[in-house]
Protein backbone atom coordinates (compact mmCIF):
# COMPACT_ATOMS: atom_id res chain seq x y z
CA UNK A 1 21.60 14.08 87.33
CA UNK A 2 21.83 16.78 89.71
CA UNK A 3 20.67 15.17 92.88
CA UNK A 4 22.81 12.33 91.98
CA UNK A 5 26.07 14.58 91.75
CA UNK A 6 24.93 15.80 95.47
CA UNK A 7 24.82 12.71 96.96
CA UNK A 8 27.69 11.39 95.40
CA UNK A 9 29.70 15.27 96.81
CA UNK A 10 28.22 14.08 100.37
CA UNK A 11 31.23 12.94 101.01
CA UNK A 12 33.69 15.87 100.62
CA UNK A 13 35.62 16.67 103.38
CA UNK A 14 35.57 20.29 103.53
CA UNK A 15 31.92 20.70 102.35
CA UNK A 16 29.75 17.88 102.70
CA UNK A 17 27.75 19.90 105.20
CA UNK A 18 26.61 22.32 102.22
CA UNK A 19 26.09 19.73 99.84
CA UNK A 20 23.69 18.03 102.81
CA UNK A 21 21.93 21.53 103.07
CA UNK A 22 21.43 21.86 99.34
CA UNK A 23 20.50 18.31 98.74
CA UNK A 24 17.86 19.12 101.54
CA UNK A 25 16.75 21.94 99.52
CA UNK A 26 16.32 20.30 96.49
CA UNK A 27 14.20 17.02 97.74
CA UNK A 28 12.25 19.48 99.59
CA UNK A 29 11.43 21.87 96.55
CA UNK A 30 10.99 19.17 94.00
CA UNK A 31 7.79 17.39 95.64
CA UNK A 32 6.78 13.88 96.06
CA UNK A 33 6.70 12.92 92.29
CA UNK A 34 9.67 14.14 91.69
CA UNK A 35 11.11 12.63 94.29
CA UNK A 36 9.49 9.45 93.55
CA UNK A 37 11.30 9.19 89.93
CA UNK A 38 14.63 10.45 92.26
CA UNK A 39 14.44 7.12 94.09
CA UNK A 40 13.73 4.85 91.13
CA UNK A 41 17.17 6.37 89.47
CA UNK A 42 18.98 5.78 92.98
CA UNK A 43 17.34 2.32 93.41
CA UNK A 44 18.87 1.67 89.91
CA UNK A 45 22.45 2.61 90.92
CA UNK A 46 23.01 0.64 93.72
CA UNK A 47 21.70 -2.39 91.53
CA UNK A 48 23.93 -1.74 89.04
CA UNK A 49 26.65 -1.54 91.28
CA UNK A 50 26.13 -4.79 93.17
CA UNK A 51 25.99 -6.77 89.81
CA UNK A 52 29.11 -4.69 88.25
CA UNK A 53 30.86 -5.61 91.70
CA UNK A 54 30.31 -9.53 91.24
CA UNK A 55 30.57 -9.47 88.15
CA UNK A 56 34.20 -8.07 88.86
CA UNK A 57 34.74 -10.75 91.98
CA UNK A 58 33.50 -13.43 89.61
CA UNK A 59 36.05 -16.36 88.60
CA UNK A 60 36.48 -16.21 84.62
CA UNK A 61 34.35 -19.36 84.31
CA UNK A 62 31.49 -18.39 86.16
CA UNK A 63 31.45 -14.60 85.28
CA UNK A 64 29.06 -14.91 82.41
CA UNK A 65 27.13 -17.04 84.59
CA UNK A 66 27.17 -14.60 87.37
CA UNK A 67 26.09 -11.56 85.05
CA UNK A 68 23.03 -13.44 83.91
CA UNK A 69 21.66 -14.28 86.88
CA UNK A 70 22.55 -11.21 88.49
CA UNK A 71 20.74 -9.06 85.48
CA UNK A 72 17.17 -11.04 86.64
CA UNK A 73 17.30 -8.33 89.79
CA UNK A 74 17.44 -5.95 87.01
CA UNK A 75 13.96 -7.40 85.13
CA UNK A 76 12.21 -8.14 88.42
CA UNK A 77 13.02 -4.14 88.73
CA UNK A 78 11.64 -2.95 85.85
CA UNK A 79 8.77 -4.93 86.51
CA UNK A 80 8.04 -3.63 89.96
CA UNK A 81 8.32 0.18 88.92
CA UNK A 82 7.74 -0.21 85.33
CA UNK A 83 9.26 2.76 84.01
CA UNK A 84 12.34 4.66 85.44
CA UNK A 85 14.18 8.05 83.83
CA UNK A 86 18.32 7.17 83.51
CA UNK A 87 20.30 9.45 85.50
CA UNK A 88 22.48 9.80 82.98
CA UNK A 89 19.79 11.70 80.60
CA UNK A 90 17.04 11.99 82.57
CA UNK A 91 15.18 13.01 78.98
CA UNK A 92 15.29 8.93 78.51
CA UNK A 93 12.53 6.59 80.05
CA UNK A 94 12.92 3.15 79.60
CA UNK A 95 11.40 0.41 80.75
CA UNK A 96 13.56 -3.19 80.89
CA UNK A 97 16.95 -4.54 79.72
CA UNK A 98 17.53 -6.84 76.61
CA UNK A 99 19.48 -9.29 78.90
CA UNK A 100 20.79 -11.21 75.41
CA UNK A 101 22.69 -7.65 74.60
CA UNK A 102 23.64 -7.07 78.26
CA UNK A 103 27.60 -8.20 78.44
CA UNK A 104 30.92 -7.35 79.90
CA UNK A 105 34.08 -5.62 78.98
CA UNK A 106 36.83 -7.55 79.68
CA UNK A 107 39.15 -4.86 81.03
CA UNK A 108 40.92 -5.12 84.43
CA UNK A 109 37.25 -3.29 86.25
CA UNK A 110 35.27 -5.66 83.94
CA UNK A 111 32.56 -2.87 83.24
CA UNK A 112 28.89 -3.93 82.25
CA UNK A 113 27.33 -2.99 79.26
CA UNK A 114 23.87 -2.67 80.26
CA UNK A 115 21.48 -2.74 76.71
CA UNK A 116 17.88 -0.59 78.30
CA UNK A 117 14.80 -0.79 76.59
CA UNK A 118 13.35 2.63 75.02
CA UNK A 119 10.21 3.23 76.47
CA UNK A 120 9.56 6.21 73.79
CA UNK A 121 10.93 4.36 71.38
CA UNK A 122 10.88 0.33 71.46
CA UNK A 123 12.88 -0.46 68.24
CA UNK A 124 15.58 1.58 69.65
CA UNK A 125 17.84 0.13 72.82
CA UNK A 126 19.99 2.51 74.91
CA UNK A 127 23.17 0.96 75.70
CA UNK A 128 25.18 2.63 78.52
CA UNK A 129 28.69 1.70 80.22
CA UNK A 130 28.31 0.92 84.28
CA UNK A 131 31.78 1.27 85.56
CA UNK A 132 33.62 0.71 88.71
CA UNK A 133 37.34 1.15 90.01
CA UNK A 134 37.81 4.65 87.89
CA UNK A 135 36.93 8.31 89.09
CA UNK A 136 34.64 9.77 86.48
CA UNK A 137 34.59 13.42 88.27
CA UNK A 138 37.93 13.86 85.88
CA UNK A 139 36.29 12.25 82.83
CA UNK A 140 33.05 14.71 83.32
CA UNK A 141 35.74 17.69 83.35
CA UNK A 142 37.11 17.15 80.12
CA UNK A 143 33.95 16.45 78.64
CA UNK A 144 32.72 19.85 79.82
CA UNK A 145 36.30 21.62 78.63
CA UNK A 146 35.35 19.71 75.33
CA UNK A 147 31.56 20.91 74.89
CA UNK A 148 32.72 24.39 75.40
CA UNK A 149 35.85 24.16 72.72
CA UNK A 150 33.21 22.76 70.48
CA UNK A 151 30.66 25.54 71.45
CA UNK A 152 33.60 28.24 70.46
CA UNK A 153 34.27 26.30 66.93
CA UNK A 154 30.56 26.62 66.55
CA UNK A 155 30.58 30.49 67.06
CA UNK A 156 33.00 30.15 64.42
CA UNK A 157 31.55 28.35 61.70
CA UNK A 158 33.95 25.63 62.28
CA UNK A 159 32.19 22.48 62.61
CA UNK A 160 34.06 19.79 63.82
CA UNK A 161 31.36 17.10 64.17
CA UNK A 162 32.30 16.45 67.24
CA UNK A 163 30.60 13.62 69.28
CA UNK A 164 30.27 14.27 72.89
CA UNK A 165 28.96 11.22 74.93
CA UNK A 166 27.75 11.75 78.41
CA UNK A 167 29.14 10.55 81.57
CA UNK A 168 27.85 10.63 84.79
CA UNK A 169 29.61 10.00 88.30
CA UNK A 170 27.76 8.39 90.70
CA UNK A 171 29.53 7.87 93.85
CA UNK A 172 33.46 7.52 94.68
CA UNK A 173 34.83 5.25 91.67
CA UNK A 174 31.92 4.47 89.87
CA UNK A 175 29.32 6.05 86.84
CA UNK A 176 27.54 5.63 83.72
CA UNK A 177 28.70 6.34 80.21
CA UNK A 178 26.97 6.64 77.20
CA UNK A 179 27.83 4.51 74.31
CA UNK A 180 28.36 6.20 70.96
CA UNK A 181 26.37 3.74 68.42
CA UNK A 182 28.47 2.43 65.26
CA UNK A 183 32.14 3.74 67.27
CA UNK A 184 35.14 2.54 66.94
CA UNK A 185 37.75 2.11 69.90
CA UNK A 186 41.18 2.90 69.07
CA UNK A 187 42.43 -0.34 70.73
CA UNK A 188 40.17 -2.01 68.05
CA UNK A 189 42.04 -0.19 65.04
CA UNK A 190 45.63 -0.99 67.23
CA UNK A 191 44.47 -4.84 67.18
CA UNK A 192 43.66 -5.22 63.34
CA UNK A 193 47.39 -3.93 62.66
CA UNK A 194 49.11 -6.21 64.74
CA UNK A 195 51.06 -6.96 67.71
CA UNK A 196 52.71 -3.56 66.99
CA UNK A 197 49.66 -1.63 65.85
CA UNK A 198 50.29 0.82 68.85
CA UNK A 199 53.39 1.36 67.54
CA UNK A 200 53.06 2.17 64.06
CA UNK A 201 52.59 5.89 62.58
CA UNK A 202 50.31 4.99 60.44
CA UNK A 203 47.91 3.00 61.97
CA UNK A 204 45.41 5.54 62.12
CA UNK A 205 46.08 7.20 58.86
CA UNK A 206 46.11 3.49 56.83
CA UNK A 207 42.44 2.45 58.42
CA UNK A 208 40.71 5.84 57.08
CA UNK A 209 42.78 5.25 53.83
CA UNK A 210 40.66 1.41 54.20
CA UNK A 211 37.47 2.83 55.01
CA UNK A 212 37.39 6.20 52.65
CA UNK A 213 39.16 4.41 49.34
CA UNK A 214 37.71 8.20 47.35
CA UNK A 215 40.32 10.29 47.84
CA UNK A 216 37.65 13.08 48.02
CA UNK A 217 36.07 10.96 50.78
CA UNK A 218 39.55 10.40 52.60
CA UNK A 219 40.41 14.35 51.98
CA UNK A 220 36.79 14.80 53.97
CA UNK A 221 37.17 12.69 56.89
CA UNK A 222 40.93 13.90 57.41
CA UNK A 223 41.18 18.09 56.50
């Protein structure tokens, strides 16, 4: 993650030149396996972002079209270096793509969801976010600001059960995101109450009361 954050800082008007020096460092310290496993996750990137940017240039009628053929580069990857660590949690080896799970969002950047193959684990996928057009320096800020609230409820005894998915710039506009498992999006709960869902107080409140029918339950999930 680190050396990915450097390259990505490389260019920073005021202090690219540092970033170069410390990148420098950091190549030079971590030797050639290291380095090795450094490439594979760059390698990665820039494949990612060629099929995210077609994907995005793609008509509506051929953009599911485009996507699978475009995800092949991905297998033909995976089957040249067999293994590689995601720079978003480098603690994660996998080793291939479930192209049938691979997909699109179909928000104005179109970002892929990209479904990775567990090498620890087979039976369990890793599906990530790859997404272009937004900075995700200012999503990795909050996310930070977040772990440390949560950190200070801890201290506490206040546990919150908060959820804090990683994210991951990786060069001007783009990055990874972790996808929570078994989440709901907000616009999701807007769209089952109508047109107006956005609109309404209760939105929220009425699709706990739908999902928690024990008061005790709803009392939990809510206090």
């Amino acid at each position: 993650m680190g050396i990915q954050l450097l390259k990505n800082a490389q260019n920073e008007v005021h202090f690219k030149i540092w970033y170069r020096k410390l990148l420098a460092a950091l190549q030079f310290t971590a030797g050639k396996t290291l380095n090795n496993e450094f490439s594979k996750e760059e390698k990665l990137i820039r494949i990612l972002e060629d099929i995210a940017e077609k994907v995005k240039a793609a008509s509506d009628m051929k953009r599911k079209e485009v996507l699978k053929m475009e995800l092949n580069r991905l297998q033909q990857f995976f089957q040249d270096v067999k293994v590689c660590r995601l720079p978003l949690n480098p603690a994660l080896v996998v080793q291939g793509i479930e192209a049938d799970s691979c997909s699109y969002f179909t928000s104005n950047a179109f970002p892929l969801k990209i479904s990775f193959i567990n090498a620890n684990a087979p039976s369990g996928n890793i599906n990530i976010i790859f997404k272009i057009g937004d900075d995700l320096r200012q999503d990795m800020l909050v996310l930070q600001i977040i772990r440390v609230i949560d950190n200070i409820w801890l201290q506490e005894g206040l546990d919150m059960q908060m959820i804090i998915y990683r994210c991951l710039s990786t060069g001007k506009g783009q990055g990874l995101v972790q996808m929570v498992p078994d989440a709901t999006t907000l616009a999701k709960i807007h769209r089952e109450s109508g047109l107006i869902g956005p609109l309404k107080e209760n939105t929220i409140k009425k699709w706990f009361r739908h999902h928690h029918r024990l008061e005790s339950s709803y009392q939990e999930v809510t206090s």
